[in-house]
Protein backbone atom coordinates (compact mmCIF):
# COMPACT_ATOMS: atom_id res chain seq x y z
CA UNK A 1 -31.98 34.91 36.87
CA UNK A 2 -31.16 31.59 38.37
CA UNK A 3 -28.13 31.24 39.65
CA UNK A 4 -25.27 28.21 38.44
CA UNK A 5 -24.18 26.35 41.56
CA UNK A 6 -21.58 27.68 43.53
CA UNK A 7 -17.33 27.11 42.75
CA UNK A 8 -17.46 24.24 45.47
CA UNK A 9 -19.95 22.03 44.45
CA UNK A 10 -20.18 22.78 40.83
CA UNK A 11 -17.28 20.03 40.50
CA UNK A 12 -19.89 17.64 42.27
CA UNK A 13 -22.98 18.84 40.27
CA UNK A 14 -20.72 18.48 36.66
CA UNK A 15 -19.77 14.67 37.87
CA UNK A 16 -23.73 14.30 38.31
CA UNK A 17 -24.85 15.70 34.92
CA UNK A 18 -21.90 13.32 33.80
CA UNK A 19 -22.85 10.07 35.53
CA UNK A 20 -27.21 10.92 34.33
CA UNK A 21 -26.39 11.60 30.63
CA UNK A 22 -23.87 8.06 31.12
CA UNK A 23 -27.01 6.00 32.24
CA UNK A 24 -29.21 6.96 30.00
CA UNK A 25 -27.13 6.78 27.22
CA UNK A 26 -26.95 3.29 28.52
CA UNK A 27 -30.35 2.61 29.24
CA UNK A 28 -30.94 3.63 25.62
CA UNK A 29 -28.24 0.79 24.58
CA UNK A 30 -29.08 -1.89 26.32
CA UNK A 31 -32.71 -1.45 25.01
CA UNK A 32 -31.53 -1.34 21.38
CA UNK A 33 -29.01 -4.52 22.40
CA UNK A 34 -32.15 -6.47 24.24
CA UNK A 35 -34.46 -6.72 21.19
CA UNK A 36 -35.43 -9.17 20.83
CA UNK A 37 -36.67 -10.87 23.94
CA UNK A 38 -39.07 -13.39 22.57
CA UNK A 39 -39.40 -15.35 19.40
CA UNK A 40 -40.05 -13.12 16.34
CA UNK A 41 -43.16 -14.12 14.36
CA UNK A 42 -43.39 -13.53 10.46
CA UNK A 43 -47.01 -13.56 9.11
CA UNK A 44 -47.75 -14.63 5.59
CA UNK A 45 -50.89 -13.44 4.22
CA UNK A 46 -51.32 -16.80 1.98
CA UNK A 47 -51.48 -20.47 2.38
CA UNK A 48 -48.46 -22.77 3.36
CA UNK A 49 -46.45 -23.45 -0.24
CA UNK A 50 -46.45 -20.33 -2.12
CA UNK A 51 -43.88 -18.38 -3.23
CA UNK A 52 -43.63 -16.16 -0.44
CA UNK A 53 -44.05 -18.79 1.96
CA UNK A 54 -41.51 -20.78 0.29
CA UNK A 55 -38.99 -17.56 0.78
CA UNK A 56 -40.16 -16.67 4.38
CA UNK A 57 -38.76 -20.61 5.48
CA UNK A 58 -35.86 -20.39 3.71
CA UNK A 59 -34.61 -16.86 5.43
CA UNK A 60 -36.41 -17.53 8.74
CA UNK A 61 -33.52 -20.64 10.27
CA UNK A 62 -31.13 -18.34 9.39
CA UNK A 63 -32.75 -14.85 10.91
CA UNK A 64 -32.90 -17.22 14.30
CA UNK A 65 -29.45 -17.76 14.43
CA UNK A 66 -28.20 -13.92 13.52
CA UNK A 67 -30.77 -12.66 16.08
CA UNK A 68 -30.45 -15.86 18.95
CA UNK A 69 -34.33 -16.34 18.70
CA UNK A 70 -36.78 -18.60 17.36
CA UNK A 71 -38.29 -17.01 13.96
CA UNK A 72 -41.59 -18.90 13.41
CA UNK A 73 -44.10 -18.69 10.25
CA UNK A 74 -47.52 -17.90 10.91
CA UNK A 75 -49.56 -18.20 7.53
CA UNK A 76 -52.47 -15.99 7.71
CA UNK A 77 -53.99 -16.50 4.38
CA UNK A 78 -56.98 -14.61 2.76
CA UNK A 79 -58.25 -11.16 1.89
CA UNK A 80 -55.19 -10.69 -0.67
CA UNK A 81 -53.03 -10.60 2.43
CA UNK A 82 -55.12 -7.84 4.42
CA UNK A 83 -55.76 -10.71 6.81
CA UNK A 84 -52.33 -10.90 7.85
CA UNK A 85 -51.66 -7.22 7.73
CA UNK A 86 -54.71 -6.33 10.36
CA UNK A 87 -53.00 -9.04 12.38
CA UNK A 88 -49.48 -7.51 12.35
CA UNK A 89 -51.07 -3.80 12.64
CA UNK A 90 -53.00 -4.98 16.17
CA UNK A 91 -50.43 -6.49 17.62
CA UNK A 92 -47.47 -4.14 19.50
CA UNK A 93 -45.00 -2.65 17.49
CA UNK A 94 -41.61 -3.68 18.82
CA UNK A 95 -39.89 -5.80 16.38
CA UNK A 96 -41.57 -9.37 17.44
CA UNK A 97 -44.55 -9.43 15.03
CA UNK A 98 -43.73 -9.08 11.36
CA UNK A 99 -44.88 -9.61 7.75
CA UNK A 100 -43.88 -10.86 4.24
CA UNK A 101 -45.09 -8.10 2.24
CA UNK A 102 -46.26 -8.32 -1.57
CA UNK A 103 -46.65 -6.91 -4.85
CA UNK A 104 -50.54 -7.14 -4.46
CA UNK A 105 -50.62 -6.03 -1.06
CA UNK A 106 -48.42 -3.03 -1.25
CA UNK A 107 -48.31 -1.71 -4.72
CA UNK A 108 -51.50 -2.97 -6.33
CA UNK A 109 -54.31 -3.54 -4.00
CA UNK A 110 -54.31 0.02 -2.98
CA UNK A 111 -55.15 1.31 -6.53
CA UNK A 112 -57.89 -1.05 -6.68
CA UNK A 113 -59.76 -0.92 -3.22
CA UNK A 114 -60.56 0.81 -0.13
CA UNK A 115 -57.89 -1.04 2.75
CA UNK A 116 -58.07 -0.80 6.36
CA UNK A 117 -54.91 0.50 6.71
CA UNK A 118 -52.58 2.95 4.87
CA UNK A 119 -50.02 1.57 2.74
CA UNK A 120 -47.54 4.02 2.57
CA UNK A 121 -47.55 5.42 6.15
CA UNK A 122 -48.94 2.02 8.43
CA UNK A 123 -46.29 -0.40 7.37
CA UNK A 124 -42.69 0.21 7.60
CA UNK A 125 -40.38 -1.43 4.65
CA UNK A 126 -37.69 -3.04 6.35
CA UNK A 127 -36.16 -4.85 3.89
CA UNK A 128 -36.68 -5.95 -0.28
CA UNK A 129 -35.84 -9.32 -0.26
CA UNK A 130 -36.34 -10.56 -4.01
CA UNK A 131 -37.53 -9.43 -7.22
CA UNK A 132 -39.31 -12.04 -9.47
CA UNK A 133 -39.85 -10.94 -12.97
CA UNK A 134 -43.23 -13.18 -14.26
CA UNK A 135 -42.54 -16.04 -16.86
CA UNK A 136 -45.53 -16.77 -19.95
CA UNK A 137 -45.73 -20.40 -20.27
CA UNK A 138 -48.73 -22.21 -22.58
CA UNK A 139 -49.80 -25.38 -22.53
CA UNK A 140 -47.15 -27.81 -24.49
CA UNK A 141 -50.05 -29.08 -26.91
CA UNK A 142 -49.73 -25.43 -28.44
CA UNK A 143 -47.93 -24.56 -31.48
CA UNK A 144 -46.49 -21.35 -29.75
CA UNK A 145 -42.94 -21.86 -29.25
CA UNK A 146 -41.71 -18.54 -28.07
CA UNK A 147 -42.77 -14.57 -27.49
CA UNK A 148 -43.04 -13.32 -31.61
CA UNK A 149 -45.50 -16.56 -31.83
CA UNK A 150 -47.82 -15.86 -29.18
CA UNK A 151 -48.12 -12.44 -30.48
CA UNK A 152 -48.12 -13.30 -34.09
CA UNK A 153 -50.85 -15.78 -33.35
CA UNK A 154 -52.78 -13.38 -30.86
CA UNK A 155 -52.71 -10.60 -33.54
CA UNK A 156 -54.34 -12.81 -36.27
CA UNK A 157 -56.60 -14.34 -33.86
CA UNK A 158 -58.10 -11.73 -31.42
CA UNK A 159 -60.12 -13.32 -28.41
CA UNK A 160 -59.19 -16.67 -29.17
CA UNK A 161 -56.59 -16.74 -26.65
CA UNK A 162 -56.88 -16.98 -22.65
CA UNK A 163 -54.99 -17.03 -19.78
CA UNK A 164 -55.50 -17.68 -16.52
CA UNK A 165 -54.46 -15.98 -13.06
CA UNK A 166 -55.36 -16.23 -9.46
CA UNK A 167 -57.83 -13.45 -9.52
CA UNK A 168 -58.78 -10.54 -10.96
CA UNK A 169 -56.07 -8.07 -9.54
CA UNK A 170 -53.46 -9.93 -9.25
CA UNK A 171 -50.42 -9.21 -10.72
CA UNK A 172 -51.04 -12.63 -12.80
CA UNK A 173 -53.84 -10.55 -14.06
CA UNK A 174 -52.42 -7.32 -14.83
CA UNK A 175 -49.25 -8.58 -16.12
CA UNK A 176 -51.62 -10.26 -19.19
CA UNK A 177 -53.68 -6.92 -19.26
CA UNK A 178 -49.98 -4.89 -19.48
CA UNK A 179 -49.16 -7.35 -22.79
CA UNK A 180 -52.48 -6.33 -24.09
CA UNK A 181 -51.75 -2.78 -24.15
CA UNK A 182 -47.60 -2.88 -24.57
CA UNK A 183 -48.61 -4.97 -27.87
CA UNK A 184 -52.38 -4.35 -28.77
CA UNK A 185 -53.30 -8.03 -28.79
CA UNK A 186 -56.57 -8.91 -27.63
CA UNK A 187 -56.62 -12.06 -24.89
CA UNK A 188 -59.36 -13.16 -22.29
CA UNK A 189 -58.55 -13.05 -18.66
CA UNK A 190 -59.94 -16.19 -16.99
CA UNK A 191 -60.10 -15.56 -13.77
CA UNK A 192 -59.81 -18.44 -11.15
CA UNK A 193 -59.58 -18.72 -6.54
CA UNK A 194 -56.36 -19.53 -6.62
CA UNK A 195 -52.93 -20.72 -8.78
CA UNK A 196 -53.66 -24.06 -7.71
CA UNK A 197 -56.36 -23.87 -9.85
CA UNK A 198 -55.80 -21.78 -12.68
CA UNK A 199 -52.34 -24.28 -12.85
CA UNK A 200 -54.53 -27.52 -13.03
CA UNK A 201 -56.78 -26.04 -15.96
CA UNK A 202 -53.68 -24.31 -17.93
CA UNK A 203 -52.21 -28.15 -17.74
CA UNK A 204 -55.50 -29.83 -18.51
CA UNK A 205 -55.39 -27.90 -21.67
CA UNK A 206 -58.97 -25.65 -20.23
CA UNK A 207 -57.22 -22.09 -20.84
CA UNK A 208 -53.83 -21.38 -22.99
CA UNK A 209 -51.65 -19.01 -21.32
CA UNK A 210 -50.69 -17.89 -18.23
CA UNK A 211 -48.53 -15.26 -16.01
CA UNK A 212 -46.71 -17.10 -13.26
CA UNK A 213 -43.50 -16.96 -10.95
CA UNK A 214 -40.65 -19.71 -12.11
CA UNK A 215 -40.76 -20.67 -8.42
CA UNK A 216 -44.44 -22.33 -8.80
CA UNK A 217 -44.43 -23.08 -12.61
CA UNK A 218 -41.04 -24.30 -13.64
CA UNK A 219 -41.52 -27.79 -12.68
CA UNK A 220 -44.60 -28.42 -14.97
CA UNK A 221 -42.28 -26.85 -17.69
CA UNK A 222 -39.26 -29.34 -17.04
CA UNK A 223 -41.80 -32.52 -17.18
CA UNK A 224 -42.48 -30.87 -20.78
CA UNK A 225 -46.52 -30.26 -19.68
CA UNK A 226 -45.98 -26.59 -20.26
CA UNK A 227 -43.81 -24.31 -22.52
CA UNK A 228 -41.77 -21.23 -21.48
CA UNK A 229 -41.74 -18.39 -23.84
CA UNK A 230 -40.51 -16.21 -22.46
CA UNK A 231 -39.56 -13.71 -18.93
CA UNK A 232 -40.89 -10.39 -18.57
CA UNK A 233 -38.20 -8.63 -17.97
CA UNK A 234 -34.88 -6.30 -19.80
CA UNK A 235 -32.41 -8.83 -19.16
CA UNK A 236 -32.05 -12.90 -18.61
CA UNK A 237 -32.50 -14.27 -15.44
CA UNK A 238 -29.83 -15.61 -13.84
CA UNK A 239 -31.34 -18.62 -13.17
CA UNK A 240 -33.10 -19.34 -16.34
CA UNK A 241 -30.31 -17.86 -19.05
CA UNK A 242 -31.76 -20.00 -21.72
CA UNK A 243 -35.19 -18.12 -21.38
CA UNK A 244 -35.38 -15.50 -23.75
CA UNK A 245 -37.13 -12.03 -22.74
CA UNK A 246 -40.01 -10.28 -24.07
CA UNK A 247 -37.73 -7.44 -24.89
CA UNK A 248 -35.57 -9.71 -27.18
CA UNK A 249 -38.79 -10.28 -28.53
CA UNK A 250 -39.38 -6.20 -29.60
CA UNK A 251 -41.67 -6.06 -26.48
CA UNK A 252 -40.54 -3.00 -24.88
CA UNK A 253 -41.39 -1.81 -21.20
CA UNK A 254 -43.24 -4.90 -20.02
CA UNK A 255 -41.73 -5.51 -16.88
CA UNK A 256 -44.66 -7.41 -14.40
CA UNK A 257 -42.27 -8.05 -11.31
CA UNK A 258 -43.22 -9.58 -8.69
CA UNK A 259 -41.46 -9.01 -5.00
CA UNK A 260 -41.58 -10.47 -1.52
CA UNK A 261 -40.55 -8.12 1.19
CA UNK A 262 -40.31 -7.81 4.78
CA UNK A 263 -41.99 -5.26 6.57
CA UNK A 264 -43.52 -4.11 10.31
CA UNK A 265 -45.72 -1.86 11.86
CA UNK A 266 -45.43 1.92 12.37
CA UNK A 267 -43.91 2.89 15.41
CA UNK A 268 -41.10 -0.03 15.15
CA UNK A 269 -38.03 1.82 16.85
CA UNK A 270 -35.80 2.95 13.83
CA UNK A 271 -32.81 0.85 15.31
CA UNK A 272 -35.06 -2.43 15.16
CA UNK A 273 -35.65 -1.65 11.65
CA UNK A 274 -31.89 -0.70 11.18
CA UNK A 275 -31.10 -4.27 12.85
CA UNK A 276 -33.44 -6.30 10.85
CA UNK A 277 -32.42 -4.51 7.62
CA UNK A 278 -28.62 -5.65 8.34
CA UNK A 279 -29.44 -9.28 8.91
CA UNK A 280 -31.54 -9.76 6.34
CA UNK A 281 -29.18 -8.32 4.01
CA UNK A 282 -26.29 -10.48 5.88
CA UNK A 283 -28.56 -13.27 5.69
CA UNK A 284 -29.06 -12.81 1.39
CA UNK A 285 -25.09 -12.99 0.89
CA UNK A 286 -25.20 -16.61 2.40
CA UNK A 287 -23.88 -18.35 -0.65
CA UNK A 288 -26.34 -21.27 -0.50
CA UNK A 289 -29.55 -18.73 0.08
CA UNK A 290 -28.39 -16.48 -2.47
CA UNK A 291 -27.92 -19.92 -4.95
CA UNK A 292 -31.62 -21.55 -3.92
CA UNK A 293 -33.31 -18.10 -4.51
CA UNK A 294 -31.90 -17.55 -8.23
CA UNK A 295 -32.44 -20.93 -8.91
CA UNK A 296 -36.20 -20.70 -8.27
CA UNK A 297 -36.08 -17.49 -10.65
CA UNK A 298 -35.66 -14.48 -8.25
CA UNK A 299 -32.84 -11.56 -7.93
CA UNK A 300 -31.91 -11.46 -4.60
CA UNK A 301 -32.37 -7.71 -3.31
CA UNK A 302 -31.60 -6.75 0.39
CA UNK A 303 -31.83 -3.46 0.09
CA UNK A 304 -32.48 -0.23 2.82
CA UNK A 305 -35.39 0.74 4.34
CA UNK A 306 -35.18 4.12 2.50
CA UNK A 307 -33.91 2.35 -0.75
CA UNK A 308 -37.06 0.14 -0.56
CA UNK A 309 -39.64 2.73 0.48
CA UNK A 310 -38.43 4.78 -2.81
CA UNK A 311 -38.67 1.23 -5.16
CA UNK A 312 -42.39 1.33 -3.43
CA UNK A 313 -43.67 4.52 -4.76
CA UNK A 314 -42.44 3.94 -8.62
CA UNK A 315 -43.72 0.19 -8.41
CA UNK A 316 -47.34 2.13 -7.21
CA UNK A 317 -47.32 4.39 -9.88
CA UNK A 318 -46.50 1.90 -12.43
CA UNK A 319 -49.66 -0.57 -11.57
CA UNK A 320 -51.89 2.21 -11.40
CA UNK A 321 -51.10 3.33 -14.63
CA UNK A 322 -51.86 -0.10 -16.14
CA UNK A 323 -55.17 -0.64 -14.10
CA UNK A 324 -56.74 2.97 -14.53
CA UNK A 325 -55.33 2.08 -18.91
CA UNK A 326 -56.65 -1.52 -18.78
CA UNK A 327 -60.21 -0.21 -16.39
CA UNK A 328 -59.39 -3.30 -13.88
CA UNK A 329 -61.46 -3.57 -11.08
CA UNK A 330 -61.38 -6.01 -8.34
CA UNK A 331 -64.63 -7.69 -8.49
């Protein structure tokens, strides 16, 4: 058996255990305290002017000064945001390269194609940032004035009506193929490249209806080119509490939300995440970001990394339901 060190230097070998566990304890700590070291970059997977881009600028000032770091934007647009995710996945996971997840990229792209990576176990959900329950407007030469309307109207005239998305996939998409089996209404999806486009047709009068976030559709609304009917969702929005919801309407359980998140790569040390998570969150209360965000339609979020992870796996389960009901495919 080995022996313990003798009465006279065991005082001397206890100060050294002390002094080792002190440094590394230390060591440890001023890791943790160092992050970061070097500007953090956020990749978007989709061009400059979106939605999420839009939310990624207005946190990203205010990130810099929490953390004492530039925060730049690096738009990496294409391949529903896969693009951007291969980027962040390559590049070393230690808190300097992130990304704005999505709805499509996390909770409905994986039901509908083979990825490179692994949804649920390659990207780590640091924070939810906002919820964005999806608005119906038509064009404004329609005599559809609000939710009972469109379905009275789509009832008596099956296949008549179309809307438009960015893509068949999207949650523009399955948010009209959700209404279709919520209600039993039969519209045509019109698929387009892009909102951009599917916007400039819906206001040229080309296609009827479509699913959109306020944050990109609201304007067009305001200049009286389109109508709001109504927002998919149980209860008013804060920032639109003269839209009515589809649930006033007796359209239960048609909730097509749309998020923006912010996530990393696996492997990010757990107090990076735990960091990130608290500033963002900090960074949500602001007053004025909190007031820009509901104005442009969202709920402001900032919840846990665990809290988010769990809001992950029911918003999976509740797009795969609608795509394996509605047959959606991505092509």
């Amino acid at each position: 058996m080995r022996s313990l060190p003798s009465p006279l230097i065991r005082p001397a070998f206890l100060k050294l255990l002390a002094v080792c566990v002190s440094l590394a304890a230390t060591s440890v700590a001023t890791a943790e305290e160092a992050w970061p070291t070097r500007p953090i970059r956020i990749l978007i997977g989709f061009s400059p002017g979106g939605s999420n881009d839009i939310v990624a600028r207005l946190i990203a000032p205010k990130l810099a000064d929490a953390l004492g770091k530039q925060v730049l934007i690096d738009n990496r647009p294409g391949a529903g945001g896969n693009i951007a995710a291969d980027t962040m996945l390559k590049a070393p996971a230690d808190g300097h390269t992130l990304m704005i997840c999505t709805t499509g990229m996390l909770s409905i792209q994986p039901s509908l194609q083979k990825m490179s990576y692994d949804a649920q176990t390659d990207i780590v959900p640091v924070s939810l940032i906002a919820n964005t329950p999806y608005v119906a407007l038509v064009n404004a030469s329609l005599n559809i004035h609000n939710v009972k309307e469109l379905i009275a109207y789509a009832k008596a005239n099956p296949g008549k009506l179309n809307y438009a998305s960015s893509g068949n996939g999207t949650a523009g998409h399955l948010a009209g193929e959700m209404l279709k089996l919520r209600t039993g209404i039969d519209i045509v999806h019109v698929p387009y490249k892009g909102t951009g486009q599917a916007m400039a047709d819906l206001l040229g009068g080309q296609v009827s209806l479509i699913f959109d976030q306020p944050i990109s559709s609201l304007q067009y609304a305001k200049s009286g080119k389109l109508r709001v009917l109504g927002v998919a969702a149980s209860h008013r929005l804060d920032g639109l509490p003269d839209v009515p919801t589809f649930a006033e309407a007796g359209v239960k359980d048609f909730e097509p939300v749309a998020w923006t998140g912010l996530c990393a790569p696996k492997g990010t040390p757990a107090p990076v995440v735990a960091r990130l998570q608290k500033e963002v969150q900090q960074v949500l209360r602001q007053p004025d970001i909190a007031q820009r965000l509901q104005q442009d339609g969202m709920e402001v979020v900032g919840n846990s990394s665990e809290k988010f992870r769990e809001f992950l796996k029911a918003d999976r389960q509740k797009w795969a339901g609608v795509i394996k009901a509605a047959n959606v495919t991505a092509n």
